[in-house]
Protein backbone atom coordinates (compact mmCIF):
# COMPACT_ATOMS: atom_id res chain seq x y z
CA UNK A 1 8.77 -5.78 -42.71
CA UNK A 2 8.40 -2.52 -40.49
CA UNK A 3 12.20 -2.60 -39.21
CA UNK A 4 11.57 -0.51 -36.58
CA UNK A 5 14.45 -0.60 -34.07
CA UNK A 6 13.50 -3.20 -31.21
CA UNK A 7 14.29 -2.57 -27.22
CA UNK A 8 14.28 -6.33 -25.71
CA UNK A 9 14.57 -6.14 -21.77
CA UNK A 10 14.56 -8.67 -19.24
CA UNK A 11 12.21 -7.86 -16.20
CA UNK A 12 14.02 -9.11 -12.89
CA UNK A 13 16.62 -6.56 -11.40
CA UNK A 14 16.11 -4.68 -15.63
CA UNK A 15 13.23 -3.03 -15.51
CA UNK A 16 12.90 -3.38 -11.96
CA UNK A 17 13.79 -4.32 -8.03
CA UNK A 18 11.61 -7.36 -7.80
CA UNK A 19 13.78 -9.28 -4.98
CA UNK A 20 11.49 -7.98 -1.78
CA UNK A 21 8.62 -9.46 -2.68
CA UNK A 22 10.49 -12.87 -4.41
CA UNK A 23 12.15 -12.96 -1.01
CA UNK A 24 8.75 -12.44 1.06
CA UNK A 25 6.90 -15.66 -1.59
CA UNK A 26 9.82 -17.63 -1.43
CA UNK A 27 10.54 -17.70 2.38
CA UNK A 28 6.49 -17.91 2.86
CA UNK A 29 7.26 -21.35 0.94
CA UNK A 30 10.45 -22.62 2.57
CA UNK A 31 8.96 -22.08 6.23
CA UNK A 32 5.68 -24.22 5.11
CA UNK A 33 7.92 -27.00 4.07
CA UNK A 34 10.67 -26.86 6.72
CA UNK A 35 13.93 -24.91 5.16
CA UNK A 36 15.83 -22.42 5.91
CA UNK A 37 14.79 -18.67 4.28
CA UNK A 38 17.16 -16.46 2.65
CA UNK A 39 17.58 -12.48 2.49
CA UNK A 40 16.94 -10.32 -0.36
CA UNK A 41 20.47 -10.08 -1.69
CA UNK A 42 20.55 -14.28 -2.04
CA UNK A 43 17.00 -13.83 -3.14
CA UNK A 44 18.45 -11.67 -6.02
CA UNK A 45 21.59 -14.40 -6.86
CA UNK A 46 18.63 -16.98 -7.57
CA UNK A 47 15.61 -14.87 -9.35
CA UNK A 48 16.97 -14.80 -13.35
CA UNK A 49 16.02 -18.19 -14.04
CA UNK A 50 12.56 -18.18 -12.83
CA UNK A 51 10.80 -20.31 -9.88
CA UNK A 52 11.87 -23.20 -10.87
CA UNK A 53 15.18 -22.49 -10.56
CA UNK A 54 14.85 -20.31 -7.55
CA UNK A 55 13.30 -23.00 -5.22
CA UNK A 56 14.75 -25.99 -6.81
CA UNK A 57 18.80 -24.10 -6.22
CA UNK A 58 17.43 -23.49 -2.57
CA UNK A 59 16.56 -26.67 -1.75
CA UNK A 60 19.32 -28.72 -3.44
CA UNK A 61 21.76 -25.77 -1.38
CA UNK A 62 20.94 -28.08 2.13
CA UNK A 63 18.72 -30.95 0.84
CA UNK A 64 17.94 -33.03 3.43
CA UNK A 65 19.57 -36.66 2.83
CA UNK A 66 16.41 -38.46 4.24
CA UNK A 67 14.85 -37.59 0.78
CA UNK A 68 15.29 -39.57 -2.37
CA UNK A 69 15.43 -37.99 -5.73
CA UNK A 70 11.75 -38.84 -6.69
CA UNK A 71 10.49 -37.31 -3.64
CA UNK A 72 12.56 -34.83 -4.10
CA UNK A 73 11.02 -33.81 -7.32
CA UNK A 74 7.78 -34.02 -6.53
CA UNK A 75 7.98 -31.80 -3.56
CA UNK A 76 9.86 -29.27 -5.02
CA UNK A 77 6.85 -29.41 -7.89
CA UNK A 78 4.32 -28.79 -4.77
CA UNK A 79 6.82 -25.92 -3.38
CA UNK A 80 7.10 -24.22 -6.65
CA UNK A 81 3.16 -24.39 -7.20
CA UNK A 82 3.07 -22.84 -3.46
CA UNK A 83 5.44 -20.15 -4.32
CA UNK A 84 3.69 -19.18 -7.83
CA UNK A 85 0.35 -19.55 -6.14
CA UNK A 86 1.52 -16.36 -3.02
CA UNK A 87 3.70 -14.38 -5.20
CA UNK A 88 0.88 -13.88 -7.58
CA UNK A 89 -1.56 -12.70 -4.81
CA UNK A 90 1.43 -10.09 -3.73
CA UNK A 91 3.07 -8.79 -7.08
CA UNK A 92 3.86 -5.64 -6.54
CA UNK A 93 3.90 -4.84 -2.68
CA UNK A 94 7.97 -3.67 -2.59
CA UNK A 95 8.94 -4.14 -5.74
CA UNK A 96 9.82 -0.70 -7.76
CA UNK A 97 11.29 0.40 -11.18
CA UNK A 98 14.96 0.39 -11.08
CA UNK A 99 15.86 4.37 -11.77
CA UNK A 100 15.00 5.78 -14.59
CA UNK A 101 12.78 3.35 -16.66
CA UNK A 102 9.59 5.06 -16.65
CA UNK A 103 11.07 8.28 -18.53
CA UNK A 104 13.48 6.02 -20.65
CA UNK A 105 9.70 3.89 -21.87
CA UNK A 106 8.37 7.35 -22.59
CA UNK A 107 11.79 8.57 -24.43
CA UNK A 108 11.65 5.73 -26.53
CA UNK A 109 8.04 5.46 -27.51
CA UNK A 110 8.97 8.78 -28.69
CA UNK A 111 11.07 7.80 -31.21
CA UNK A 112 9.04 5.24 -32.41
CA UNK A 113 11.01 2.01 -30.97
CA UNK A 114 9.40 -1.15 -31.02
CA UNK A 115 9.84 -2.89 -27.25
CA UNK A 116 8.97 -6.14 -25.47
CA UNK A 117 9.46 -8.19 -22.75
CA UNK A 118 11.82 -11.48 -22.71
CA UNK A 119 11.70 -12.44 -19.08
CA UNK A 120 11.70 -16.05 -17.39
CA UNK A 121 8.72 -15.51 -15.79
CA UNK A 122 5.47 -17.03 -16.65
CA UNK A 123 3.96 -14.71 -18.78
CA UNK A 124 0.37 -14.12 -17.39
CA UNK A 125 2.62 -13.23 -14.06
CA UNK A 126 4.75 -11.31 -16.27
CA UNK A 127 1.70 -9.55 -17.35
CA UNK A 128 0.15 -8.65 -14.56
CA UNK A 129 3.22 -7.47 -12.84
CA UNK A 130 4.11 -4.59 -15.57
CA UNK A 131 -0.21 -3.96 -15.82
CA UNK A 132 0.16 -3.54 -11.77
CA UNK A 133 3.61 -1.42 -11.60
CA UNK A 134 2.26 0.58 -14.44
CA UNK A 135 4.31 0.19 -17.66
CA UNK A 136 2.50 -2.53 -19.58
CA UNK A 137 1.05 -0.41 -22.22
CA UNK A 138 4.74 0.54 -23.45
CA UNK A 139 5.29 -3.15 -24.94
CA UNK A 140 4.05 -5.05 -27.68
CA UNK A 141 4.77 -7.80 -26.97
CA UNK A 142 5.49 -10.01 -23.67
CA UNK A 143 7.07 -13.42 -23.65
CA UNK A 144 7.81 -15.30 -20.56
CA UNK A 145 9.48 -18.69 -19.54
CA UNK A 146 6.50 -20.52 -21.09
CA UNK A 147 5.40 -18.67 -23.97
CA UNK A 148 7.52 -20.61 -26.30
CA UNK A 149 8.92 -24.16 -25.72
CA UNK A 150 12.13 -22.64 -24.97
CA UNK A 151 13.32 -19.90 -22.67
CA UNK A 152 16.51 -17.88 -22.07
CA UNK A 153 19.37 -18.66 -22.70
CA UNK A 154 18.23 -19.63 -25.78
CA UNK A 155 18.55 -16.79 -28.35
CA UNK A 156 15.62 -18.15 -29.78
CA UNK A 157 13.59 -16.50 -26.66
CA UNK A 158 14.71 -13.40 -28.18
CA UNK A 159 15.03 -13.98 -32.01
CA UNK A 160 11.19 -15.38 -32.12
CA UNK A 161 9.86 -12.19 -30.11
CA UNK A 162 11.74 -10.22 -32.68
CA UNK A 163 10.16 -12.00 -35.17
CA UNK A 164 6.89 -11.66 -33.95
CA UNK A 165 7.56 -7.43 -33.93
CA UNK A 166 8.44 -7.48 -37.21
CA UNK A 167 11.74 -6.42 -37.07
CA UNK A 168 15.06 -6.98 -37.42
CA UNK A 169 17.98 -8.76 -35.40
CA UNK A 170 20.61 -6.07 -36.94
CA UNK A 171 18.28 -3.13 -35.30
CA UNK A 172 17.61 -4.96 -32.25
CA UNK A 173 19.14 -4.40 -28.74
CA UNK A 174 18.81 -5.88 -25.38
CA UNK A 175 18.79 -4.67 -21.83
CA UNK A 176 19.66 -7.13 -18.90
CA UNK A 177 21.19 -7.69 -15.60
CA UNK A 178 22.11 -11.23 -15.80
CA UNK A 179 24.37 -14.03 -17.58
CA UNK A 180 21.01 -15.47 -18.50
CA UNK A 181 20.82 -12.21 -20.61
CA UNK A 182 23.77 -11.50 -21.79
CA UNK A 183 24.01 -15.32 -23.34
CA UNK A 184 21.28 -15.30 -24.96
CA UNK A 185 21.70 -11.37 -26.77
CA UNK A 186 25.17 -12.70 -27.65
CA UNK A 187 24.15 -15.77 -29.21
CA UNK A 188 21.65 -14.30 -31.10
CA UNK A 189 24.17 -11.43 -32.25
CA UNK A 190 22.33 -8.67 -30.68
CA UNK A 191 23.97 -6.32 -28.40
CA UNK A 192 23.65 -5.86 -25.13
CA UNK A 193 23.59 -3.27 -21.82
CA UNK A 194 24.16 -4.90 -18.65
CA UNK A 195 23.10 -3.48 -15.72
CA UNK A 196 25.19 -3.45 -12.48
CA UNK A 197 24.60 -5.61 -9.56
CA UNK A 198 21.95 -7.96 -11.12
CA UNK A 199 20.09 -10.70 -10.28
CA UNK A 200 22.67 -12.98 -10.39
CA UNK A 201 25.90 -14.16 -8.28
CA UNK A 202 28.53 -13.00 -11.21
CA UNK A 203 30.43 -10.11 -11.26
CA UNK A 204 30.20 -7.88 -14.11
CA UNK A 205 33.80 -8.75 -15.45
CA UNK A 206 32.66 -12.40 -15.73
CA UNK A 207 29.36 -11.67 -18.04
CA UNK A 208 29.80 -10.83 -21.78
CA UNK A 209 28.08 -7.25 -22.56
CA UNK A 210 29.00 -4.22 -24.86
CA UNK A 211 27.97 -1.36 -22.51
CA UNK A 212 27.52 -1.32 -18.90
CA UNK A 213 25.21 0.96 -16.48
CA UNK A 214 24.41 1.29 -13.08
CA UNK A 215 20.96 2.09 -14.27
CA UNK A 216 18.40 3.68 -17.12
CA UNK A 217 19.25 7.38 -16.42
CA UNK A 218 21.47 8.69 -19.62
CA UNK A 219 21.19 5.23 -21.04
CA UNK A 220 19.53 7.02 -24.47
CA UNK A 221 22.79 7.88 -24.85
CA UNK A 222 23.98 4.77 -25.82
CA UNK A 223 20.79 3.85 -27.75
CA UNK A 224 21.39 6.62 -30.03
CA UNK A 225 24.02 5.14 -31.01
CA UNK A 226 22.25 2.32 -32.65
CA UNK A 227 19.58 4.07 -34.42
């Protein structure tokens, strides 16, 4: 076992601002099948959980009664298929890193820390969104809301990519922005760094974390500390 000290960070609203372009694939969908759209800031209330969640919350938020549950399901199956299908054709057109990521990656490749990816994204869209914002090469690993048959907030989303780095959950950390986070580093008994106003309709007070930041600049700092 190498137990080098392991960085786990969500993607959504973590690493960075992906809510423009959820917003523009998500209201593409609901004006094809008749609902109402939503801005960027209730965009980023319903991203953490993945597309799934994200259209099925919308919907369900002013179903129409005329539909019964089956057809409900199997709509919201074609809607989320729709979504997936123009999201991946426009990844990266206003998303950005949130502050300070790209010289935190490089600060702690430096010191030799392992990091990955535990977002509930698919993970091929997973992948090609860090390959196409430019910060894919700093992970080893990537592990999205159907690599494994479970997802956050199941520790076990984070505990198996841990496993898979060869390292250790007592020198492991996460980073997050989200309940959906924080849940799963606590039950897994790693540690983790919220970051402020995340992807998620919570206030900070109300999600369990042991540090908190507005974002990655200075957040070495705190790191250190676990090393």
């Amino acid at each position: 076992m190498k137990q080098n000290f392991t960085i786990l960070f969500d993607l959504d609203g973590t690493l960075a601002d992906t809510a423009p372009d959820l917003m523009h694939a998500h209201n593409h969908v609901m004006k094809k099948f008749g609902y109402s759209t939503k801005s960027t800031n209730e965009i980023r209330n319903l991203a953490g959980k993945g597309a799934n969640v994200m259209i099925g919350r919308s919907i369900w938020n002013q179903a129409k009664k005329e539909f019964g549950k089956v057809d409900d399901e199997i709509i919201k199956k074609e809607m989320v298929k729709e979504f997936l299908s123009f999201y991946e054709k426009n990844l990266v057109i206003e998303s950005k890193l949130i502050n300070g990521v790209k010289e935190f990656l490089i600060w702690a490749k430096n010191k030799n820390i392992s990091m990955a990816v535990c977002t509930n994204k698919q993970e091929h869209i997973a992948i090609n969104f860090l390959k196409k914002i430019g910060i894919y090469d700093f992970f080893e690993y990537v592990a999205g809301h159907n690599t494994f048959d479970y997802c956050k907030p199941d520790p076990r989303h984070l505990t198996s990519v841990i496993e898979i780095l060869d390292g250790d959950i007592k020198k492991s950390l996460m980073i997050g922005d989200s309940e959906t986070d924080a849940n799963a580093a606590r039950d897994a008994g790693i540690p983790i760094i919220l970051l402020e106003d995340g992807y998620t309709e919570k206030n900070t007070t109300e999600i369990y974390h042991n540090h908190l930041v507005k974002d990655f600049i200075g957040i070495e700092k705190i790191v250190t500390k676990y090393l």
